[in-house]
Protein backbone atom coordinates (compact mmCIF):
# COMPACT_ATOMS: atom_id res chain seq x y z
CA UNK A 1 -97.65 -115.80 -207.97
CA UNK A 2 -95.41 -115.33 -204.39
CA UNK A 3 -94.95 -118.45 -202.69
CA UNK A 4 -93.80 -118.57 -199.03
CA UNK A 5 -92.08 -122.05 -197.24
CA UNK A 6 -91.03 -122.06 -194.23
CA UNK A 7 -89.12 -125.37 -192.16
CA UNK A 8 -87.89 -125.98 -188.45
CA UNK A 9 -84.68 -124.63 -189.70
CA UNK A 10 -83.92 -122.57 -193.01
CA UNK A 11 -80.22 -122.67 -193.93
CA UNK A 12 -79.11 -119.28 -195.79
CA UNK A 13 -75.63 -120.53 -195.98
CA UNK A 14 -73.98 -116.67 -195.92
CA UNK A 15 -75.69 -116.61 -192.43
CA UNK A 16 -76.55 -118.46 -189.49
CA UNK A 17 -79.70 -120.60 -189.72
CA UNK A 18 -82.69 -119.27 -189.23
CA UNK A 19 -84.91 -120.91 -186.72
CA UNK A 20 -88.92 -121.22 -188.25
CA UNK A 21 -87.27 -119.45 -190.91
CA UNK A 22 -89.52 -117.95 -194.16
CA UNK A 23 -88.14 -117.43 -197.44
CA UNK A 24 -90.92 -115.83 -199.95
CA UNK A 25 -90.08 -116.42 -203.45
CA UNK A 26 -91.80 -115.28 -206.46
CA UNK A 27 -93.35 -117.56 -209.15
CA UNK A 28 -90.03 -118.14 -210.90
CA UNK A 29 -88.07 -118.75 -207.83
CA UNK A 30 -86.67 -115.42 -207.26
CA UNK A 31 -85.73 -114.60 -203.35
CA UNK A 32 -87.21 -111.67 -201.97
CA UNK A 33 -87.54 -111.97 -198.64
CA UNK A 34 -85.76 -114.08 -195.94
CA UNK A 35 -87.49 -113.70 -192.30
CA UNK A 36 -87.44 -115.02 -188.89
CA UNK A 37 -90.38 -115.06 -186.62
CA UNK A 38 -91.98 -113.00 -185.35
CA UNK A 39 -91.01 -111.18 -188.49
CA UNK A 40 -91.66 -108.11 -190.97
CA UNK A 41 -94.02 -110.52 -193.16
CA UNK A 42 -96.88 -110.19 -190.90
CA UNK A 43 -96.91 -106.22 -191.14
CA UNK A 44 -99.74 -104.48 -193.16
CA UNK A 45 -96.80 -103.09 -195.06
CA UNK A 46 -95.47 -106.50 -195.97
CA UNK A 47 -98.95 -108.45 -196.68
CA UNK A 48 -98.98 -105.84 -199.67
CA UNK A 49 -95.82 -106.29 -200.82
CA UNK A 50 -96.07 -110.11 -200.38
CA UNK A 51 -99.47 -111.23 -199.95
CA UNK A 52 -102.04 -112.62 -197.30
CA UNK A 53 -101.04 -116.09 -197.80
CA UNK A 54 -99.36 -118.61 -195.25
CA UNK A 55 -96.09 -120.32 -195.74
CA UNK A 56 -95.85 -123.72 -196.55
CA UNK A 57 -94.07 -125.18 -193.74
CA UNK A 58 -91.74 -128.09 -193.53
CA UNK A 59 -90.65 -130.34 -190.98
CA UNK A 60 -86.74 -130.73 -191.34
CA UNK A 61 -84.36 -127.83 -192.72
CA UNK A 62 -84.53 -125.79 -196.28
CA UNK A 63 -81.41 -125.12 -197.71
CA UNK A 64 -80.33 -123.60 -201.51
CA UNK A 65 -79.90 -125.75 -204.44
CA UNK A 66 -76.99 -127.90 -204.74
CA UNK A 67 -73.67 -127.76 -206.55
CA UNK A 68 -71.97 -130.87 -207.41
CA UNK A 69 -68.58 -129.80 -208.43
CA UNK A 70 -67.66 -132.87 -209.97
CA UNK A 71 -69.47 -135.35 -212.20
CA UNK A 72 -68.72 -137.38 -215.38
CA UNK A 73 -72.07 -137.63 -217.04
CA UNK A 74 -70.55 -139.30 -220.20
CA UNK A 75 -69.61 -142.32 -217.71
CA UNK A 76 -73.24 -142.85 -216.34
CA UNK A 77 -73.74 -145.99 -218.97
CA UNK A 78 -71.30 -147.74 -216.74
CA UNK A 79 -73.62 -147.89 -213.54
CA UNK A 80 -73.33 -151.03 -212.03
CA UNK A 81 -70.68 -152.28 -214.58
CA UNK A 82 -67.38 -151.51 -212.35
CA UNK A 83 -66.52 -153.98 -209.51
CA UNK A 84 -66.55 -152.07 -206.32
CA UNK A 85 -63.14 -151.86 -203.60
CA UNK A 86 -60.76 -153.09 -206.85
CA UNK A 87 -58.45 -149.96 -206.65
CA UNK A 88 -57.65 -147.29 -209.34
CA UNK A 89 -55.97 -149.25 -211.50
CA UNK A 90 -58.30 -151.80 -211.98
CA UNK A 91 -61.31 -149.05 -212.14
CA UNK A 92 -59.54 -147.03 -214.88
CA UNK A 93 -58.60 -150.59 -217.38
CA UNK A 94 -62.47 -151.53 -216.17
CA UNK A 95 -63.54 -147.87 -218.45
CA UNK A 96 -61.07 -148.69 -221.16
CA UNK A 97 -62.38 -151.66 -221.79
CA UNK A 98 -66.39 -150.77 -221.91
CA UNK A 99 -65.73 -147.52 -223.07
CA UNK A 100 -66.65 -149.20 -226.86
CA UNK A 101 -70.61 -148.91 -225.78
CA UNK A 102 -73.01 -147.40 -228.62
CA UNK A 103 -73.87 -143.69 -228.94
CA UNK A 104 -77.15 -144.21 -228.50
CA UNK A 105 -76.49 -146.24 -224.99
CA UNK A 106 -74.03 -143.72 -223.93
CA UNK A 107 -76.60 -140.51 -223.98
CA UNK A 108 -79.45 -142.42 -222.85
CA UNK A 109 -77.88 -143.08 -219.88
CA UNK A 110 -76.78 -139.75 -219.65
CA UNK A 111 -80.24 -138.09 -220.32
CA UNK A 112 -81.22 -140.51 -217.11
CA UNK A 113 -78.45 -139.21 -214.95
CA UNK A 114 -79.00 -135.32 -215.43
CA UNK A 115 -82.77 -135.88 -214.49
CA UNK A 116 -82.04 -137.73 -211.76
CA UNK A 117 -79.86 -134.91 -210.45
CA UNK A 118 -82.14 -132.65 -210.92
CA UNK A 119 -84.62 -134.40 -209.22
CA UNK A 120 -82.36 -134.39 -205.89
CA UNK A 121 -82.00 -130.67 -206.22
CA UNK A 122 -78.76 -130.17 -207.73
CA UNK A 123 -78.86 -126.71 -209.41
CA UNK A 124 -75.54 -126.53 -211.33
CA UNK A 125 -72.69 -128.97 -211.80
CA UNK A 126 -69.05 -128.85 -212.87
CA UNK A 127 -68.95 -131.73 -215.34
CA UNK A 128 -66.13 -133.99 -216.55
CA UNK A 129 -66.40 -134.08 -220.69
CA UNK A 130 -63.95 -136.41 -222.91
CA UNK A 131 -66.13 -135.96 -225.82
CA UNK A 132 -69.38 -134.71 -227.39
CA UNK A 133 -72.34 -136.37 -226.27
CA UNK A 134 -73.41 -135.02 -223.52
CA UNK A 135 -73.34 -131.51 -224.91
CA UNK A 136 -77.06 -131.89 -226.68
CA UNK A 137 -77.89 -133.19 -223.26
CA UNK A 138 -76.39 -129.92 -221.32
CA UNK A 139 -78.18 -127.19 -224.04
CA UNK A 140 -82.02 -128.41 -222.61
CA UNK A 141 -80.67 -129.82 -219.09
CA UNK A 142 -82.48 -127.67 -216.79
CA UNK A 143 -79.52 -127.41 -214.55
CA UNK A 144 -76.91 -124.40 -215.01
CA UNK A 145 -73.46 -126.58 -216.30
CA UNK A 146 -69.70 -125.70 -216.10
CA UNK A 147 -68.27 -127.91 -218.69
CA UNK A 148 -64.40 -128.70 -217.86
CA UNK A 149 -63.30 -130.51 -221.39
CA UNK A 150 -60.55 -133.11 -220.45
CA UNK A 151 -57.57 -133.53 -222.35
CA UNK A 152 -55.01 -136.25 -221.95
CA UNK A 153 -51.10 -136.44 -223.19
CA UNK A 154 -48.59 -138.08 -221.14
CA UNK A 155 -45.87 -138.00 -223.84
CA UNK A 156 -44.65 -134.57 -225.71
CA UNK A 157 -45.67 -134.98 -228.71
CA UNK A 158 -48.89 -135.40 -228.03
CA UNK A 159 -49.31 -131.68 -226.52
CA UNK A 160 -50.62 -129.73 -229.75
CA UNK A 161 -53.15 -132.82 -230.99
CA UNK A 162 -54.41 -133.37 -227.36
CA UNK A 163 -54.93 -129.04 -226.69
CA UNK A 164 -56.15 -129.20 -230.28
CA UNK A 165 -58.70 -131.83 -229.33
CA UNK A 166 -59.84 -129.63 -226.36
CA UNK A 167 -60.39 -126.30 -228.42
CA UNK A 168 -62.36 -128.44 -231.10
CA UNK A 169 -64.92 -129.57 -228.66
CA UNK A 170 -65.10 -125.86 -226.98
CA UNK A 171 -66.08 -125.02 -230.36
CA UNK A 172 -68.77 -127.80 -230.47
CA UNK A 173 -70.20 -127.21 -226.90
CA UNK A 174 -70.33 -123.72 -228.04
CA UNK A 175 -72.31 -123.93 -231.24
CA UNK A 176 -74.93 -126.31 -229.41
CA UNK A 177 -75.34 -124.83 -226.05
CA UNK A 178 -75.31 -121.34 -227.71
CA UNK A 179 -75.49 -118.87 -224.84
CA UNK A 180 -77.17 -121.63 -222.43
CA UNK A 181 -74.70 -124.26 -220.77
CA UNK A 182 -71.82 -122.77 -223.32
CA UNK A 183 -69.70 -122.26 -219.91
CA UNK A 184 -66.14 -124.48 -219.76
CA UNK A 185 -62.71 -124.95 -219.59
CA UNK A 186 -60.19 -126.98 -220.96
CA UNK A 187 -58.08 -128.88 -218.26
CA UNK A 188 -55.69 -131.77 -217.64
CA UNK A 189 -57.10 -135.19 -215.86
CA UNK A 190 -54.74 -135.61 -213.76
CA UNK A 191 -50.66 -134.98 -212.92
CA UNK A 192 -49.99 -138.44 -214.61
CA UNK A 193 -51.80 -137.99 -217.71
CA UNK A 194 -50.41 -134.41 -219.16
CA UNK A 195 -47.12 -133.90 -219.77
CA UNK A 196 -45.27 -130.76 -218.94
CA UNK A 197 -45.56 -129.61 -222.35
CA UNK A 198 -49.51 -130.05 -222.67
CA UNK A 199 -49.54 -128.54 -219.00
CA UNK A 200 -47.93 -125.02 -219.93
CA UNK A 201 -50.27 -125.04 -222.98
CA UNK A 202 -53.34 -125.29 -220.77
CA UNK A 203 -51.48 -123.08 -218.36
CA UNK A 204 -51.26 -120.43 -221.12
CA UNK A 205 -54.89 -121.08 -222.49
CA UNK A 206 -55.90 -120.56 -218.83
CA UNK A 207 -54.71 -117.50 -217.97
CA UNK A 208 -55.65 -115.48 -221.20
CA UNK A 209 -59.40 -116.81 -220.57
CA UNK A 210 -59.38 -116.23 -216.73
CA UNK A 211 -60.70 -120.06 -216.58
CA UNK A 212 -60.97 -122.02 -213.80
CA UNK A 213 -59.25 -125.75 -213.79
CA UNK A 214 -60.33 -128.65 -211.87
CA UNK A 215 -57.32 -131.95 -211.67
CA UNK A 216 -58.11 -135.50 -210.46
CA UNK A 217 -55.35 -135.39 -207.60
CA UNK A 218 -53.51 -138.28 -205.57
CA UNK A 219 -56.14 -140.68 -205.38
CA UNK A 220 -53.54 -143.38 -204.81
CA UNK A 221 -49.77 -143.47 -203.38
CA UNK A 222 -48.72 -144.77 -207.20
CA UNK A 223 -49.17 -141.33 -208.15
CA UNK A 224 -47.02 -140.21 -205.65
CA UNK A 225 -44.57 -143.33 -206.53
CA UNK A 226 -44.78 -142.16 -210.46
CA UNK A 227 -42.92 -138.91 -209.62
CA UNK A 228 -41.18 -139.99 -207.25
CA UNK A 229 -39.07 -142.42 -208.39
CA UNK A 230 -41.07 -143.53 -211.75
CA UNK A 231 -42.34 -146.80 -210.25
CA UNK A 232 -46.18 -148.18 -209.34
CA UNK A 233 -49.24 -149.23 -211.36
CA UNK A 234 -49.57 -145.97 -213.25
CA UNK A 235 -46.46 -146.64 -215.11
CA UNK A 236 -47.47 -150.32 -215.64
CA UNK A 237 -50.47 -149.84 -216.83
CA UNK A 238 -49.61 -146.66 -219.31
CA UNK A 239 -47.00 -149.38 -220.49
CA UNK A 240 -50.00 -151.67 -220.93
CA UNK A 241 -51.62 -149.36 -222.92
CA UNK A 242 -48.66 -148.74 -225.50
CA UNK A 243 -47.71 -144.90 -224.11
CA UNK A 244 -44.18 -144.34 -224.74
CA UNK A 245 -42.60 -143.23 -221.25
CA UNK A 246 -39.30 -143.70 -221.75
CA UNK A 247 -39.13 -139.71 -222.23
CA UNK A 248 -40.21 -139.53 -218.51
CA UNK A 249 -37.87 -138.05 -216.00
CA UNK A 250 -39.17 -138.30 -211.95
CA UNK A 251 -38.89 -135.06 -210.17
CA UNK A 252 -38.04 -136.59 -206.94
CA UNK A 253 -41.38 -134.88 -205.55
CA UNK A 254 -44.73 -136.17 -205.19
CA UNK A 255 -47.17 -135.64 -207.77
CA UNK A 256 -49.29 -132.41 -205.93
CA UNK A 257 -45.60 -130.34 -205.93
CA UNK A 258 -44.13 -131.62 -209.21
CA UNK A 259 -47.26 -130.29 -210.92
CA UNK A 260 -47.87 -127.03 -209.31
CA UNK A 261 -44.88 -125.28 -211.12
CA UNK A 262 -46.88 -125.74 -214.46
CA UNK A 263 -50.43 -124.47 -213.14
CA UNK A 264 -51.64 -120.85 -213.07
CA UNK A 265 -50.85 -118.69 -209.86
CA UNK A 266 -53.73 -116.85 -209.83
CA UNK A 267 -56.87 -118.62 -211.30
CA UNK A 268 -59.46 -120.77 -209.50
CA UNK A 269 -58.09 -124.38 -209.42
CA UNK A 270 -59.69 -127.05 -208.04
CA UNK A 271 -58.45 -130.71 -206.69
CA UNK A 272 -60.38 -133.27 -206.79
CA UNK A 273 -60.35 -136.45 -204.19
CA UNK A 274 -56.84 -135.40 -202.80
CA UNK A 275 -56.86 -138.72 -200.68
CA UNK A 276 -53.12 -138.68 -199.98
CA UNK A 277 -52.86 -135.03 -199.98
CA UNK A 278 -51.03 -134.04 -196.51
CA UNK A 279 -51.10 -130.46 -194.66
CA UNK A 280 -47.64 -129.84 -195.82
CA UNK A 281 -48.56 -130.28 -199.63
CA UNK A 282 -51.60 -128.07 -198.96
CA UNK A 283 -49.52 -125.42 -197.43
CA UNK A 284 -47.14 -125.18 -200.40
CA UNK A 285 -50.23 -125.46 -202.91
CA UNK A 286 -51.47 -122.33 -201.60
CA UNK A 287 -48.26 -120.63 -201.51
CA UNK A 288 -48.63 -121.09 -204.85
CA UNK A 289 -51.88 -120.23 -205.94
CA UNK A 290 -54.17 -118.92 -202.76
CA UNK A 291 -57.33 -119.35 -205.22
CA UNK A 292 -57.46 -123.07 -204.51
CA UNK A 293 -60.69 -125.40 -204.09
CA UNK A 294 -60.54 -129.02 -202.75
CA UNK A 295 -63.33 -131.18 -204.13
CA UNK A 296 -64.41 -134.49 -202.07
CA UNK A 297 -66.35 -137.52 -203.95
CA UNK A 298 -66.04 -139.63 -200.61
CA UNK A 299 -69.05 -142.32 -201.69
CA UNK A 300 -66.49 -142.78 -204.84
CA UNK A 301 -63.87 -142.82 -202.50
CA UNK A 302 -64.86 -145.64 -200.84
CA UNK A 303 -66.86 -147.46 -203.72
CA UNK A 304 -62.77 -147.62 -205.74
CA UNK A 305 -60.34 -147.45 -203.01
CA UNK A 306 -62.37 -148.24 -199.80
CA UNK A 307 -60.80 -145.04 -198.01
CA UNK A 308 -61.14 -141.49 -197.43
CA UNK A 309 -58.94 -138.38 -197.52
CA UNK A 310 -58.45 -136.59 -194.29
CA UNK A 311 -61.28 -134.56 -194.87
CA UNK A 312 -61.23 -133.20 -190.84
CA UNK A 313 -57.49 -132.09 -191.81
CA UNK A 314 -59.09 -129.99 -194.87
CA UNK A 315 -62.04 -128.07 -191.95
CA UNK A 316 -59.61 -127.90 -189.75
CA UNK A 317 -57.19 -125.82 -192.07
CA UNK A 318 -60.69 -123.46 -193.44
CA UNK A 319 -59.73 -124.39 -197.09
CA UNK A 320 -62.44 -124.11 -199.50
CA UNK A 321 -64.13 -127.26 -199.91
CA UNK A 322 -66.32 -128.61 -202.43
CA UNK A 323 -68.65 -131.95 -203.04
CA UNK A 324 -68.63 -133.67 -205.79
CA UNK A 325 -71.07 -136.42 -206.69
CA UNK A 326 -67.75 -138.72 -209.41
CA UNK A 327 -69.85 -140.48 -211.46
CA UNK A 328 -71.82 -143.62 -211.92
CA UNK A 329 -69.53 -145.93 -213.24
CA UNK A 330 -67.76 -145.12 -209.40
CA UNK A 331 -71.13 -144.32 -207.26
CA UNK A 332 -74.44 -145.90 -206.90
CA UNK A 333 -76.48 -142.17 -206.96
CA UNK A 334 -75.79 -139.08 -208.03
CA UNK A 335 -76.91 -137.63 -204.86
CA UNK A 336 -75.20 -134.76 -202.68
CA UNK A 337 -76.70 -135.75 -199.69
CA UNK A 338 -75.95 -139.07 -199.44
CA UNK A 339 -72.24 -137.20 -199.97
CA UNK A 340 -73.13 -135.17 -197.01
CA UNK A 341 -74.30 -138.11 -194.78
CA UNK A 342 -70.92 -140.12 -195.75
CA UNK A 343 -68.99 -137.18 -194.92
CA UNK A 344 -71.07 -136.62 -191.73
CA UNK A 345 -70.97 -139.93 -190.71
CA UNK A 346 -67.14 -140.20 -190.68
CA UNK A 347 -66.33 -137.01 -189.66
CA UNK A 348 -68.82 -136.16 -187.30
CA UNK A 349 -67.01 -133.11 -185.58
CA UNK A 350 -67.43 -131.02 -189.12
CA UNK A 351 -70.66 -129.32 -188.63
CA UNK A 352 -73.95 -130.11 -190.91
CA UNK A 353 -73.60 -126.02 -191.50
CA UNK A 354 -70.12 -125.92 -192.54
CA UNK A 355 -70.52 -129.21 -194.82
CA UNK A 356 -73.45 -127.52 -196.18
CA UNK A 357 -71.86 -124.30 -197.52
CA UNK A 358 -69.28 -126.43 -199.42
CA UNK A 359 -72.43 -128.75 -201.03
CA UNK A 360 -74.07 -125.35 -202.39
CA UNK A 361 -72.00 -121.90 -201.86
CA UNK A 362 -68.40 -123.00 -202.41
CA UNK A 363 -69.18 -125.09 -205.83
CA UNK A 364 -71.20 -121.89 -206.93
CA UNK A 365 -68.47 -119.81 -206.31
CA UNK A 366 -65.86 -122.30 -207.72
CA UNK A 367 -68.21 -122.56 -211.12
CA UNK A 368 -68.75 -118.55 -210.91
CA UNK A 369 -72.34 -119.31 -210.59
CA UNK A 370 -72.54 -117.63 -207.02
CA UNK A 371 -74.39 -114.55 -208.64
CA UNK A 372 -77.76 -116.00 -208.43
CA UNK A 373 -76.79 -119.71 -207.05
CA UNK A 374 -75.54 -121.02 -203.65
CA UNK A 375 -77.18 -118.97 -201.15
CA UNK A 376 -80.77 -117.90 -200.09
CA UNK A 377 -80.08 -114.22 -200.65
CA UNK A 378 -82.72 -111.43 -201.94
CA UNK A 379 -82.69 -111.80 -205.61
CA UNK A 380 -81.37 -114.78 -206.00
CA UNK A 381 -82.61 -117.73 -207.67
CA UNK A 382 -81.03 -120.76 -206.24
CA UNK A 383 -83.44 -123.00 -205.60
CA UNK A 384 -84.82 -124.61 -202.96
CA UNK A 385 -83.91 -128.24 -201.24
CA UNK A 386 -86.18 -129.71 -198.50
CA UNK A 387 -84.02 -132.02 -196.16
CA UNK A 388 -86.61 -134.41 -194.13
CA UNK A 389 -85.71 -136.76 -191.02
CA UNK A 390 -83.32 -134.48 -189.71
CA UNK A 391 -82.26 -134.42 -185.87
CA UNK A 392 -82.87 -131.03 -185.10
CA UNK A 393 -81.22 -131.01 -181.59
CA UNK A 394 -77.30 -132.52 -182.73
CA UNK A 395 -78.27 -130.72 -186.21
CA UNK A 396 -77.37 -134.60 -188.19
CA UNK A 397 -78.73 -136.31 -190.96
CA UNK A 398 -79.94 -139.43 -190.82
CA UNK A 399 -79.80 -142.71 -192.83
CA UNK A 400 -83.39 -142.00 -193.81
CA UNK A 401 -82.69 -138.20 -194.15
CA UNK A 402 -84.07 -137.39 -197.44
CA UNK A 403 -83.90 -134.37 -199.71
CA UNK A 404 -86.98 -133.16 -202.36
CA UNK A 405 -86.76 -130.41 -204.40
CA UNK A 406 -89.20 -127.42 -204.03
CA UNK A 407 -87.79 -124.68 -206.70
């Protein structure tokens, strides 16, 4: 069965929105036509090949599915858990010490979180795992997932055990997921929890797979301070936790540039949060490695540290961007428009367009999901997202802007 919708605006993302747009889908969500009025669809040639029927049509815009670049399912059990505005430090010792929750508690919550995604029209995600339990989750999920298995070791000798770690769970995610949701990486968290050792290893494993690598990156100035001139919270607190750093030896740099040396030149790397991240670190990162994404989580952002990244600095500089929705233990939804809105409402010279493309088209590209995901192209399948209460003349959300899934 063809099904036609139609909206005040229909957002292709690879081209310019289409005013009274009309996409025609068939019955498993499969694009095969994209028109504007008046338009080929009301030829005798095109009711046969599509039909007699009228479109459905929507007041508002329709855009493709989304991609949230970067979640944590297995932290969804701590919604609601984690004091808000308390700063990293006091986030990350808040998750070590609930961490201890049951099994049973842990996937539950999980289960609730991937249908809730789905229900806001997220198509595919690039998700955060530390362990197994969200893989049984993943193989029925009816999202597309891009698993990037963590792997933590600040000290040397923990490089083989903690890369070890990471290729035992690729195994697992591979024997449940089969050939559905089997897609990941393994990756560091974050510049201050791999060593340089464990770094090259992933480094290596990297670029014989052709993976792509996504790094929590300077969230806070003790980051920065860590490499700098091994001082800050990061240090007390991996004191706190018994990590031997007495091996540590500060590059002199800040965290971005002292890491980059150890990272693939060539694959698809993306940053995540980069709220300290300045023009001149971006410039050098791409020196580096032009195949760079930068991922912004700004609602968990704001719910940890109560500030944003320069995220006009990022437009302004046509880097590839992508949304992320963090997870809920640092967010009160898992929702990519209320990203959007935050991001529109603090930024308002970055067009609704331009945000757009990096809530769908960029992640799908990033996750190498942009064959049939991202855009509303013939023969794709990317779904389809109906955004309501939208001011159609400044093109902005609104607080009651709301977004249903149709495909």
């Amino acid at each position: 069965m063809l099904r036609k919708f139609s909206a005040d605006y229909v957002f292709p993302v690879t081209s310019p929105p289409i005013k009274n747009g009309v996409v025609v889908t068939d019955e498993k969500g499969k694009i095969l036509e994209i028109a504007s009025p008046p338009n080929p669809l009301s030829t005798d040639r095109n009711r046969d090949r599509h039909g007699e029927g009228e479109a459905q049509h929507y007041r508002g815009i329709i855009i493709p599915g989304f991609v949230n670049a970067h979640c944590h399912l297995e932290l969804s059990f701590l919604k609601k858990k984690i004091a808000e505005h308390k700063g990293l430090d006091e986030f990350i010792l808040a998750i070590e010490t609930l961490r201890n929750a049951s099994e049973a508690e842990i996937i539950s919550a999980a289960e609730g979180a991937d249908e809730e995604m789905f229900r806001e029209g997220i198509v595919a995600v690039g998700d955060i795992s530390n362990k197994n339990l969200s893989f049984g989750i993943k193989a029925k999920s009816k999202i597309l997932y891009h698993t990037f298995i963590e792997v933590f070791g600040f000290h040397p000798s923990r490089e083989e055990s903690a890369f070890e770690q990471g290729k035992l769970l690729e195994q697992e995610l591979a024997q449940q997921c089969s050939m559905f949701n089997a897609q990941c990486s393994i990756t560091p968290h974050a510049p201050y929890s791999a060593s340089v050792e464990l770094l090259n290893k992933i480094r290596e494993h990297a670029e014989e797979n052709n993976s792509v690598l996504t790094i929590h990156n300077q969230e806070t100035e003790d980051e920065n301070n860590l490499f700098l001139n091994k001082s800050g919270k990061i240090l007390e607190r991996m004191q706190k936790f018994g990590i031997d750093t007495s091996l540590f030896k500060p590059t002199g740099k800040k965290s971005l540039a002292s890491m980059l040396p150890h990272l693939p030149e060539k694959n698809k790397i993306q940053f995540v949060h980069n709220t300290l991240t300045t023009a001149e670190e971006i410039d050098e990162a791409i020196r580096y490695n032009p195949n760079l994404f930068w991922c912004f989580c700004p609602n968990a952002n704001l719910y940890i540290e109560s500030r944003l990244p320069d995220i006009k600095m990022f437009y302004n500089k046509k880097l590839k961007c992508t949304i992320g929705t963090d997870s809920l233990a640092s967010n009160h939804q898992l929702s990519m428009l209320e990203e959007i809105k935050t991001i529109q409402n603090n930024f308002p010279e970055i067009p609704l367009e331009e945000i757009i493309r990096w809530a769908t088209l960029n992640g799908a590209e990033l996750l190498a999901f942009d064959k049939s995901l991202g855009s509303i192209e013939k023969n794709k399948t990317p779904g389809l997202v109906h955004i309501s209460n939208v001011d159609l003349k400044t093109m902005r959300l609104s607080k009651v802007s709301k977004a249903t899934r149709l495909i």
